[in-house]
Each structure stands twice: as C-alpha cells, then as structure tokens.
PDB file of N, CA and C in Angstrom:
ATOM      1  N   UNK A   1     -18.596 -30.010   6.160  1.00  0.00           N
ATOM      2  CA  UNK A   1     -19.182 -30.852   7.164  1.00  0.00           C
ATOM      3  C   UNK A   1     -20.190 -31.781   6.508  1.00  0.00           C
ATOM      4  N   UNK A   2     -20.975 -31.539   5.355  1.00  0.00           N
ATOM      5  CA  UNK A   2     -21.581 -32.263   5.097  1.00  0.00           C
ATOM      6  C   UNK A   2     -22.725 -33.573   5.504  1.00  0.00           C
ATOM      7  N   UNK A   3     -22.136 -33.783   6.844  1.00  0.00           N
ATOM      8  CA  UNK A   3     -23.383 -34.647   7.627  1.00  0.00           C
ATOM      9  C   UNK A   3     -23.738 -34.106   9.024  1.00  0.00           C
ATOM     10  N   UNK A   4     -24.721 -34.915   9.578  1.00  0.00           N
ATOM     11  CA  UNK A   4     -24.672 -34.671  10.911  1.00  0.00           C
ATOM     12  C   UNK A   4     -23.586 -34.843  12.205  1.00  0.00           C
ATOM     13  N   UNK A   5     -22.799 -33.886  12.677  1.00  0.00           N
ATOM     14  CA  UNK A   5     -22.500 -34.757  13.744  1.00  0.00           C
ATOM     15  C   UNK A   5     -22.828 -34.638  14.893  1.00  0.00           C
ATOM     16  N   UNK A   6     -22.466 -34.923  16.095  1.00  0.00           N
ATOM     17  CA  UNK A   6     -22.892 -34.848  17.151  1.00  0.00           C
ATOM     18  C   UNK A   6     -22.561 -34.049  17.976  1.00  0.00           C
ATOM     19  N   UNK A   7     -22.702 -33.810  19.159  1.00  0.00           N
ATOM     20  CA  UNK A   7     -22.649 -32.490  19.925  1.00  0.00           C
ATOM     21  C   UNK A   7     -21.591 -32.383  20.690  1.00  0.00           C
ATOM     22  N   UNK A   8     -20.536 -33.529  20.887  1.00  0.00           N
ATOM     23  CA  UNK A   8     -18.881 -33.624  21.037  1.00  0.00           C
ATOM     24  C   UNK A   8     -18.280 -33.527  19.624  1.00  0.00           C
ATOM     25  N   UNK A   9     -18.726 -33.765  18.650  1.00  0.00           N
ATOM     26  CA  UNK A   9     -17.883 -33.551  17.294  1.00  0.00           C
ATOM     27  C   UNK A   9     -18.030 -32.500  16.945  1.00  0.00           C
ATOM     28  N   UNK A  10     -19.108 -31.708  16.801  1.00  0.00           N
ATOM     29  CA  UNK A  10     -19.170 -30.148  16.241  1.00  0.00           C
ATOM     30  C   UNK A  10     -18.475 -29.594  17.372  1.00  0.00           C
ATOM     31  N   UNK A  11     -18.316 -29.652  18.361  1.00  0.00           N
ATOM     32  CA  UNK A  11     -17.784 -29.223  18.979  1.00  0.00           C
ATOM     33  C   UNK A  11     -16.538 -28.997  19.339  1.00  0.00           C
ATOM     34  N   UNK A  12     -15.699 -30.625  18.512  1.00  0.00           N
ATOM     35  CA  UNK A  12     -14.134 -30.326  18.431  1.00  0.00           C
ATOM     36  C   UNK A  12     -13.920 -29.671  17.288  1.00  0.00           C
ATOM     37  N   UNK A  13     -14.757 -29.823  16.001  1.00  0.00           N
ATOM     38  CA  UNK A  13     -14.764 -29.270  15.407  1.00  0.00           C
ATOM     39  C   UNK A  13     -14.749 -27.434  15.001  1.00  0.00           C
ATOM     40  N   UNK A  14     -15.521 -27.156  15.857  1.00  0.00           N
ATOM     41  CA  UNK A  14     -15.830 -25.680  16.046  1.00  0.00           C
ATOM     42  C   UNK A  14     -14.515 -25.376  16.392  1.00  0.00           C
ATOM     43  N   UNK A  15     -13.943 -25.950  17.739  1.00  0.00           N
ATOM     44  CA  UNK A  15     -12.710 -25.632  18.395  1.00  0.00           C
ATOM     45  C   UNK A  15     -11.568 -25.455  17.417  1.00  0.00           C
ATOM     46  N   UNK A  16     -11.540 -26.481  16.769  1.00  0.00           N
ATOM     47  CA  UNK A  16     -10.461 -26.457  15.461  1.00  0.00           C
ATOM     48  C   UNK A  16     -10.430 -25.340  14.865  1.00  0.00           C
ATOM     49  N   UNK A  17     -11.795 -25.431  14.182  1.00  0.00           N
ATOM     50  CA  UNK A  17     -11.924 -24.183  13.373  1.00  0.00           C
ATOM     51  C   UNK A  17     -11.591 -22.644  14.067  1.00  0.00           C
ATOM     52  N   UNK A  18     -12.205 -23.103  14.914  1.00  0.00           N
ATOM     53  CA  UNK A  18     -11.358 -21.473  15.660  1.00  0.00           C
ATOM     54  C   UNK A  18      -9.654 -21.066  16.043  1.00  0.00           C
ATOM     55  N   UNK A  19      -9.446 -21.892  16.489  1.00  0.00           N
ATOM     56  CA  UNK A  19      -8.062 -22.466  16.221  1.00  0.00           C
ATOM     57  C   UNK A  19      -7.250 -21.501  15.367  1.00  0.00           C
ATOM     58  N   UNK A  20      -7.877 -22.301  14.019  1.00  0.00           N
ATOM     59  CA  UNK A  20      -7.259 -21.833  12.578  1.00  0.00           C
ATOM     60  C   UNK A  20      -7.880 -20.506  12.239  1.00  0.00           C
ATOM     61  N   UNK A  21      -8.532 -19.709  12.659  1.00  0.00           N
ATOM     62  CA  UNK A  21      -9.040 -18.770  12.515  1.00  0.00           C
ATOM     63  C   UNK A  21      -8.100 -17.684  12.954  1.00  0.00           C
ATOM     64  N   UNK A  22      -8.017 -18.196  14.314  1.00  0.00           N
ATOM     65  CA  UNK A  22      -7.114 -17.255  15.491  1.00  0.00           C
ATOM     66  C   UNK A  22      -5.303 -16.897  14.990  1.00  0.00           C
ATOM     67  N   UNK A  23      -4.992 -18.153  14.355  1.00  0.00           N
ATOM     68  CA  UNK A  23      -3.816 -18.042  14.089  1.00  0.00           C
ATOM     69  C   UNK A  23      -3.689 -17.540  12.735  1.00  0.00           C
ATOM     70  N   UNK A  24      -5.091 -17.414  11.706  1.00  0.00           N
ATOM     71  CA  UNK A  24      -4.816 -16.373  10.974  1.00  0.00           C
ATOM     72  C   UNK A  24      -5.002 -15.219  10.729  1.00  0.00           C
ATOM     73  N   UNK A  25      -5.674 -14.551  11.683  1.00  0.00           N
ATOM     74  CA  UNK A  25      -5.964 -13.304  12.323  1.00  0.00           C
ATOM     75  C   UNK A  25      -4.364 -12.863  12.848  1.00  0.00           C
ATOM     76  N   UNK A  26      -3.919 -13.758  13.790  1.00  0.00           N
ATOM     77  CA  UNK A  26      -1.624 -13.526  14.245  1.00  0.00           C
ATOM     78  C   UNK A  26      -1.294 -12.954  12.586  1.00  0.00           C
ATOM     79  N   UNK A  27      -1.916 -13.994  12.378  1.00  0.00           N
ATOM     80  CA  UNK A  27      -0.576 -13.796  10.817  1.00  0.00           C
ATOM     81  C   UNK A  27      -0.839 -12.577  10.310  1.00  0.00           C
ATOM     82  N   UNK A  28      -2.345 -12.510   9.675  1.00  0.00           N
ATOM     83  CA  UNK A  28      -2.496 -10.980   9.143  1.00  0.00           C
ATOM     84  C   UNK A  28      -2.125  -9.574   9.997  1.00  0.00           C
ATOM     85  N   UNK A  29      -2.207  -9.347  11.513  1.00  0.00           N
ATOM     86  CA  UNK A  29      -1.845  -8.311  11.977  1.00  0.00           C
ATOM     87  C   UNK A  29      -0.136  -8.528  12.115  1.00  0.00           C
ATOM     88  N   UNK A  30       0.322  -9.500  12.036  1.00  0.00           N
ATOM     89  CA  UNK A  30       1.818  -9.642  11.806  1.00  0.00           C
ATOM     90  C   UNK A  30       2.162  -8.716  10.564  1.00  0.00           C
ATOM     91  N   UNK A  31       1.380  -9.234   9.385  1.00  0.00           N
ATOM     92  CA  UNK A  31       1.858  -8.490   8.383  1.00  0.00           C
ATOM     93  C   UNK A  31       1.498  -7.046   7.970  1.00  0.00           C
ATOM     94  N   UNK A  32       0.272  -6.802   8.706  1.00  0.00           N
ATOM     95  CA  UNK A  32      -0.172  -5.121   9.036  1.00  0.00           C
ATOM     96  C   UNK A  32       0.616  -4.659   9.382  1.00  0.00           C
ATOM     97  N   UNK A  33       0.981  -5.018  10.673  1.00  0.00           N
ATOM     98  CA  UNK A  33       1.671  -4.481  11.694  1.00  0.00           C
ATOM     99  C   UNK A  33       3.207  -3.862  10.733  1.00  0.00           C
ATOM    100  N   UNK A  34       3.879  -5.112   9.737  1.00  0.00           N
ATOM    101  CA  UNK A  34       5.017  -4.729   9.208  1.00  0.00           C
ATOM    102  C   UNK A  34       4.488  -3.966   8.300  1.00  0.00           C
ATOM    103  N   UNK A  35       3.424  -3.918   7.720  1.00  0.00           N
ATOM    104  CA  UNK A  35       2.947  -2.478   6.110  1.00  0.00           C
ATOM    105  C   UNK A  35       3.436  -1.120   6.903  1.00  0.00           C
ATOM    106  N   UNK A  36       2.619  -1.463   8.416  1.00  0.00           N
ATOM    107  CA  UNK A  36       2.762   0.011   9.152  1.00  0.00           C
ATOM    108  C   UNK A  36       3.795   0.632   8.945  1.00  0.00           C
ATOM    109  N   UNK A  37       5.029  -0.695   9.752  1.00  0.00           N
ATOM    110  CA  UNK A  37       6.504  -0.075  10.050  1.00  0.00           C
ATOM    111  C   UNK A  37       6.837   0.423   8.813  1.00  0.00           C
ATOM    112  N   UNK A  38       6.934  -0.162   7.548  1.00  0.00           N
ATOM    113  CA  UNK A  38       7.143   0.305   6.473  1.00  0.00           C
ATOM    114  C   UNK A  38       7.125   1.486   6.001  1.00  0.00           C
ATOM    115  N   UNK A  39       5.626   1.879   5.803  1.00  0.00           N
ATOM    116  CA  UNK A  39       5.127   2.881   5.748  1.00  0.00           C
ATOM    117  C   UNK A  39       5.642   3.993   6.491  1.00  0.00           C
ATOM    118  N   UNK A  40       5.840   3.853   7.856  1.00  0.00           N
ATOM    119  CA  UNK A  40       6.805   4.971   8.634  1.00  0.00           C
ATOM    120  C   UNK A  40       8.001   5.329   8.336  1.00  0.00           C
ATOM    121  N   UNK A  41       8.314   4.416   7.938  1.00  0.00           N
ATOM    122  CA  UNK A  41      10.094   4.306   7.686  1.00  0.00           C
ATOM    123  C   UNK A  41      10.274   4.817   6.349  1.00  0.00           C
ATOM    124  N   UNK A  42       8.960   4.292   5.171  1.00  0.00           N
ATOM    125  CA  UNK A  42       9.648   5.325   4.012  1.00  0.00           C
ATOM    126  C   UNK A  42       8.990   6.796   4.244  1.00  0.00           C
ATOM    127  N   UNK A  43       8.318   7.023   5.017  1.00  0.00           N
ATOM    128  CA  UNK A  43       7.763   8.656   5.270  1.00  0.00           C
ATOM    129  C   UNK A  43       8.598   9.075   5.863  1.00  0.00           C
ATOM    130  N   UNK A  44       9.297   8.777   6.719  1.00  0.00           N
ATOM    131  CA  UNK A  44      10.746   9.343   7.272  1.00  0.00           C
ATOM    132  C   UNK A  44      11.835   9.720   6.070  1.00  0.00           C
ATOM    133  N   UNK A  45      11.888   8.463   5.521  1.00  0.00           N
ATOM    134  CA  UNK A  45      12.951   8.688   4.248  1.00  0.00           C
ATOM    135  C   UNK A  45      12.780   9.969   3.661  1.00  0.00           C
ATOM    136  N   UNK A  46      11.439  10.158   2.998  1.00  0.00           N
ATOM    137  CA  UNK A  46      10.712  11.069   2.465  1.00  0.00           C
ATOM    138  C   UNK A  46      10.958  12.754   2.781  1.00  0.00           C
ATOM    139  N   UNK A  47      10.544  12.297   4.481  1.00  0.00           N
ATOM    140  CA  UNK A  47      10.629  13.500   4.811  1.00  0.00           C
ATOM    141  C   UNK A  47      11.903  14.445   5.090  1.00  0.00           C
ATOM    142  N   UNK A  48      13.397  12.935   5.247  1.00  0.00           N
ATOM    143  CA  UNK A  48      14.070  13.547   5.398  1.00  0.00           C
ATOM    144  C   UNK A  48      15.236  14.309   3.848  1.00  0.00           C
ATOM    145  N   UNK A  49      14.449  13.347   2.327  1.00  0.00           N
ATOM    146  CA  UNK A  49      14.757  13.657   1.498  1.00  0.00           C
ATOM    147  C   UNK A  49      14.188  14.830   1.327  1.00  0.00           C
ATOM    148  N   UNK A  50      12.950  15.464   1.395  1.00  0.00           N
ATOM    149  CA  UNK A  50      12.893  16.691   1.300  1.00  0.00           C
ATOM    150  C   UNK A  50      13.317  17.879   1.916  1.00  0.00           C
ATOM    151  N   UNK A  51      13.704  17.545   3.368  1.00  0.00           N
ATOM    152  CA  UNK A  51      14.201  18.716   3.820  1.00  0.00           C
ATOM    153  C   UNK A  51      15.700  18.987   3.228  1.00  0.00           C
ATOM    154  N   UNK A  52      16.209  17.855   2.772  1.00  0.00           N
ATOM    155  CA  UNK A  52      17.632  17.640   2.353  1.00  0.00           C
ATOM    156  C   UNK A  52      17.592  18.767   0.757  1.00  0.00           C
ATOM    157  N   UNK A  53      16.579  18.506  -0.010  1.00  0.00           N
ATOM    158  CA  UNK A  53      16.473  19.263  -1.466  1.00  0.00           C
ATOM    159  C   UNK A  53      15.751  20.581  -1.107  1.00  0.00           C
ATOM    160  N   UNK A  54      15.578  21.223  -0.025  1.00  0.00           N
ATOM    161  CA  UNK A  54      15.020  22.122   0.407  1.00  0.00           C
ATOM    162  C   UNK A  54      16.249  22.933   0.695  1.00  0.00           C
ATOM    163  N   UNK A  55      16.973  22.250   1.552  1.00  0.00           N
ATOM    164  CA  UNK A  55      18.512  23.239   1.903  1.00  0.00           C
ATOM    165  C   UNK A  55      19.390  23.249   0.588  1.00  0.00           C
ATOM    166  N   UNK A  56      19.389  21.898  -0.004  1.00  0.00           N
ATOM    167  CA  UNK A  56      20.107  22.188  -1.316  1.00  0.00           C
ATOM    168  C   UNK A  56      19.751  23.058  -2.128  1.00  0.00           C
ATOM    169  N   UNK A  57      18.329  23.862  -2.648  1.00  0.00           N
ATOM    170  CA  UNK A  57      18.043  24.306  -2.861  1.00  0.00           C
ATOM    171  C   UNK A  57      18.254  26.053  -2.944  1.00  0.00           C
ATOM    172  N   UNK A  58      18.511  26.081  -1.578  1.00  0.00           N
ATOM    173  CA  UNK A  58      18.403  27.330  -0.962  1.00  0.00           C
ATOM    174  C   UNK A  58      17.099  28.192  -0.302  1.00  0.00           C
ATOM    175  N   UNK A  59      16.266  27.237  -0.077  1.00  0.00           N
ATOM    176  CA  UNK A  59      14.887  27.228   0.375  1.00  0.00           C
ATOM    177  C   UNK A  59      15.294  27.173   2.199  1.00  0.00           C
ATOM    178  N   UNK A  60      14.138  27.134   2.825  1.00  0.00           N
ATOM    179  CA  UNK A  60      14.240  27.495   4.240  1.00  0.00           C
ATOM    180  C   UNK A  60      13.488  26.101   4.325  1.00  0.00           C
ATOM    181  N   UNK A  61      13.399  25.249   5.239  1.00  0.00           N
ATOM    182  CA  UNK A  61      12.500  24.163   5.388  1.00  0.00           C
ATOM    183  C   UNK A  61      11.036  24.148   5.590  1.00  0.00           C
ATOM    184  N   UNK A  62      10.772  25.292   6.053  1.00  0.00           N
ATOM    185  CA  UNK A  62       9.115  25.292   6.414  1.00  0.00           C
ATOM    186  C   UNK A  62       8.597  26.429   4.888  1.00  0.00           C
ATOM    187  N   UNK A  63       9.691  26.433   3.916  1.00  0.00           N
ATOM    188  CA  UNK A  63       9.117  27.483   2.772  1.00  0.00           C
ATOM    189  C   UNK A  63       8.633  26.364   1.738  1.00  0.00           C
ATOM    190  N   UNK A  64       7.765  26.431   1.307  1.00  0.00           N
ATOM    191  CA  UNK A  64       7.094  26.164   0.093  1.00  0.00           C
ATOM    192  C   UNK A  64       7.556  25.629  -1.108  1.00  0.00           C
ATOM    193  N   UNK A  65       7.720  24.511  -1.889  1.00  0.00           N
ATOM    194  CA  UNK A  65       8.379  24.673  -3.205  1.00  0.00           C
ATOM    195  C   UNK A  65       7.423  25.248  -4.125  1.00  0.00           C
ATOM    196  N   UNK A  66       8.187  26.306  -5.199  1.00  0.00           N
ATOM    197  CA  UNK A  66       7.428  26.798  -5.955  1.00  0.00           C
ATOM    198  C   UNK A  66       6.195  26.085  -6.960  1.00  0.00           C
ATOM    199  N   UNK A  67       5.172  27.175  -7.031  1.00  0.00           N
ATOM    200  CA  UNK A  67       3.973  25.955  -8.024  1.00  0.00           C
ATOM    201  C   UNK A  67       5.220  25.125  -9.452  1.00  0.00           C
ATOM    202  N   UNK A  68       4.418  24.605  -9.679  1.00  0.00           N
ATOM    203  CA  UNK A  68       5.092  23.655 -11.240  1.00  0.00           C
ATOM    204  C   UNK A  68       3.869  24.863 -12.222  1.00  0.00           C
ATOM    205  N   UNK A  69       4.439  24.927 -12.701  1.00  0.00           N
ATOM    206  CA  UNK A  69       3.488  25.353 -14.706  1.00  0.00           C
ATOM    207  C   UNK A  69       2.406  24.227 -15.200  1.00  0.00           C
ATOM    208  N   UNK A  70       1.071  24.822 -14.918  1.00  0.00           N
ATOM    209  CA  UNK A  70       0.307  23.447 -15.465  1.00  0.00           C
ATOM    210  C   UNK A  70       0.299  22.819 -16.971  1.00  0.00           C
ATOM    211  N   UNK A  71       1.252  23.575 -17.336  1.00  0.00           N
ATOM    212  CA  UNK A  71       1.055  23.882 -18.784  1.00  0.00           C
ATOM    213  C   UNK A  71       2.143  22.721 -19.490  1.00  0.00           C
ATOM    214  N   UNK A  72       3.074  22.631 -18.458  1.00  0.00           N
ATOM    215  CA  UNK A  72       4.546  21.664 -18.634  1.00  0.00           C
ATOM    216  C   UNK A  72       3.300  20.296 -18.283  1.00  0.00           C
ATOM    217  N   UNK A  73       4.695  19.414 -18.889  1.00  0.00           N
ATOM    218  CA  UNK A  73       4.076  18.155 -18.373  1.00  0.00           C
ATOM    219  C   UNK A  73       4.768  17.504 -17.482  1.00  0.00           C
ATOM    220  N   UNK A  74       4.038  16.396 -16.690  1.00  0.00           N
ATOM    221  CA  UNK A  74       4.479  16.282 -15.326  1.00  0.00           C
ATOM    222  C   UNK A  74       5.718  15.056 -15.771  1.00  0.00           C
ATOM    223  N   UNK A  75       6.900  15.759 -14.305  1.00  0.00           N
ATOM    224  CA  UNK A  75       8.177  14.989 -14.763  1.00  0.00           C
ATOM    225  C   UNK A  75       8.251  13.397 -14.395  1.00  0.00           C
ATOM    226  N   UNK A  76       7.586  13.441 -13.518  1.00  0.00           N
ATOM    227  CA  UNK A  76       6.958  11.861 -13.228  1.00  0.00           C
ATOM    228  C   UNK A  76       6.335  11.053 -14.456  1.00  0.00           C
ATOM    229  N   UNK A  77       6.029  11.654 -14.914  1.00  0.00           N
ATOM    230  CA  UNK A  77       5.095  10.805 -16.758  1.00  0.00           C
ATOM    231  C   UNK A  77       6.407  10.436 -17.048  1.00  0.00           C
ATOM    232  N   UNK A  78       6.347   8.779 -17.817  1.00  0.00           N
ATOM    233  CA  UNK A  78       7.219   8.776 -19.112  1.00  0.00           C
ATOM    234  C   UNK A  78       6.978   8.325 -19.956  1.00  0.00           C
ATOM    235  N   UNK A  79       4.967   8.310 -19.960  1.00  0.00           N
ATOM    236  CA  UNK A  79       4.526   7.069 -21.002  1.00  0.00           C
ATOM    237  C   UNK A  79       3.116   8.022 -21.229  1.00  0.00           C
ATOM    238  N   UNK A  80       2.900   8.334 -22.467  1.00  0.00           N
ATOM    239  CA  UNK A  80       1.141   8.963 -22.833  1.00  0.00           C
ATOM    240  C   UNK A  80       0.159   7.434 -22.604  1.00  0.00           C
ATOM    241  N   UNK A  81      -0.509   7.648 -22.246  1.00  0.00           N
ATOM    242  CA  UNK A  81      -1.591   6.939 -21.938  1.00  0.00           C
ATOM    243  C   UNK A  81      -2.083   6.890 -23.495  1.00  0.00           C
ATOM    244  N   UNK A  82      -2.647   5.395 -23.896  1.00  0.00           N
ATOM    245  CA  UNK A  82      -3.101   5.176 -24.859  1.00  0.00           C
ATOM    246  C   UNK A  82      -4.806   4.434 -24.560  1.00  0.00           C
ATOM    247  N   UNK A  83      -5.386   4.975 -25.618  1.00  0.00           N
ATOM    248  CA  UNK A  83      -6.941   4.871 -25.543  1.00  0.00           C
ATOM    249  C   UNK A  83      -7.352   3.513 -25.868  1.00  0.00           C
ATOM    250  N   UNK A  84      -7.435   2.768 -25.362  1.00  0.00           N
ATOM    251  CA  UNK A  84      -7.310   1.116 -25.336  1.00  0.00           C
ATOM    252  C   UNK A  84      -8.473   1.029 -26.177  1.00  0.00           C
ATOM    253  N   UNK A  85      -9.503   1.576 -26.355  1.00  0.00           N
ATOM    254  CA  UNK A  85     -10.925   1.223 -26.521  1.00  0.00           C
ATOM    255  C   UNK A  85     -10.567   1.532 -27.897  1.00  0.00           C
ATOM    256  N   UNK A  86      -9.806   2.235 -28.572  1.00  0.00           N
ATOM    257  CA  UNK A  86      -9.581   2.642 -30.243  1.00  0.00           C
ATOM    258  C   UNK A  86      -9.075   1.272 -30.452  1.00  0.00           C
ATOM    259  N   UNK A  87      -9.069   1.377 -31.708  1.00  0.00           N
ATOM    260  CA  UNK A  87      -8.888  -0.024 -32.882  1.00  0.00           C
ATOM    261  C   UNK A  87      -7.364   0.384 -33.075  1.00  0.00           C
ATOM    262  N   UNK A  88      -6.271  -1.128 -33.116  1.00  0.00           N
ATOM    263  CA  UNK A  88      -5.149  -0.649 -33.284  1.00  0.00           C
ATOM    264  C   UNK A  88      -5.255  -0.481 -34.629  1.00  0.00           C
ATOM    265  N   UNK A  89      -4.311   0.529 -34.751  1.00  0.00           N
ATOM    266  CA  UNK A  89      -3.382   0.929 -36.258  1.00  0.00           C
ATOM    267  C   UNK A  89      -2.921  -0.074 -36.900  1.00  0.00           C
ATOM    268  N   UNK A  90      -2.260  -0.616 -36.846  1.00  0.00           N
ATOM    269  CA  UNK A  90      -1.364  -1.866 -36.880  1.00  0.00           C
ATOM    270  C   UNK A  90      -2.441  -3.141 -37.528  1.00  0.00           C
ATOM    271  N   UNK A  91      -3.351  -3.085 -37.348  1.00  0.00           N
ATOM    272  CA  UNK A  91      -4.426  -4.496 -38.575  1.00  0.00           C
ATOM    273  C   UNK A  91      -4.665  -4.274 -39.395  1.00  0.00           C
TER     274      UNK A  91
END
C-alpha cells in the first residue's frame, strides 16, 4: 500500500484482500480435507494388509505378532547411517 488512501479505497481494498484470503483458506482445506481421505484409505489398506499376513500366518487376528530380537537388525534398514560430521576418507 505504500501511501495514503482514502476511506472508499482501503476499503475496496480490504475487501479484495479478503477476498483472496477466503479463497485461500477453500483451497487449503480442499487439500486437508484430501491428506485426510488419504490417510484413511491407506490405514484401511494397512489394516486390511495385516489382518491378511495374520491369517497367512496362522495367527488369530486379535493375536499379537511375535517381539522381533533387538539384537537383529531392523528389516526396514537398507542403508547404515553415516556420521556426516567425520572427515571423508576419500581426500
């Protein structure tokens, strides 16, 4: 805005600005709104992949999968974490 204006111009002004405010407030709960659905839909997936490896299993659905060995390493890893802050080898 930079200058003065007057008390019909700030005023269409304001209006504008709200305007554009309002319609990006639509947009963002538009796209909430779809994280949500998302989010439901792969927890469904989820849930129905586990009951699925539960019967494959030979497990009962409300039974427990056994602990993991803390001792194994986790099957999800496929990369050791490297200590960034050390000096490479390699200079």
């Amino acid at each position: 805005m930079g200058q003065d204006l007057g008390p019909h111009a700030a005023c269409v002004f304001l209006t504008a600005e709200a305007a554009l405010l309002e319609a990006r407030i639509r947009i963002l709960q538009e796209a909430i709104d779809d994280v949500g659905t998302r989010i439901e839909r792969s927890a469904e997936r989820l849930r129905r992949i586990r009951e699925q490896s539960q019967w494959e299993s030979g497990r009962t659905p409300g039974e427990p999968p056994p602990t993991a060995d803390p001792a194994l390493p986790d099957p999800g890893h496929r990369h050791e974490r490297h200590d960034r802050s050390a000096p490479c080898p390699h200079r």
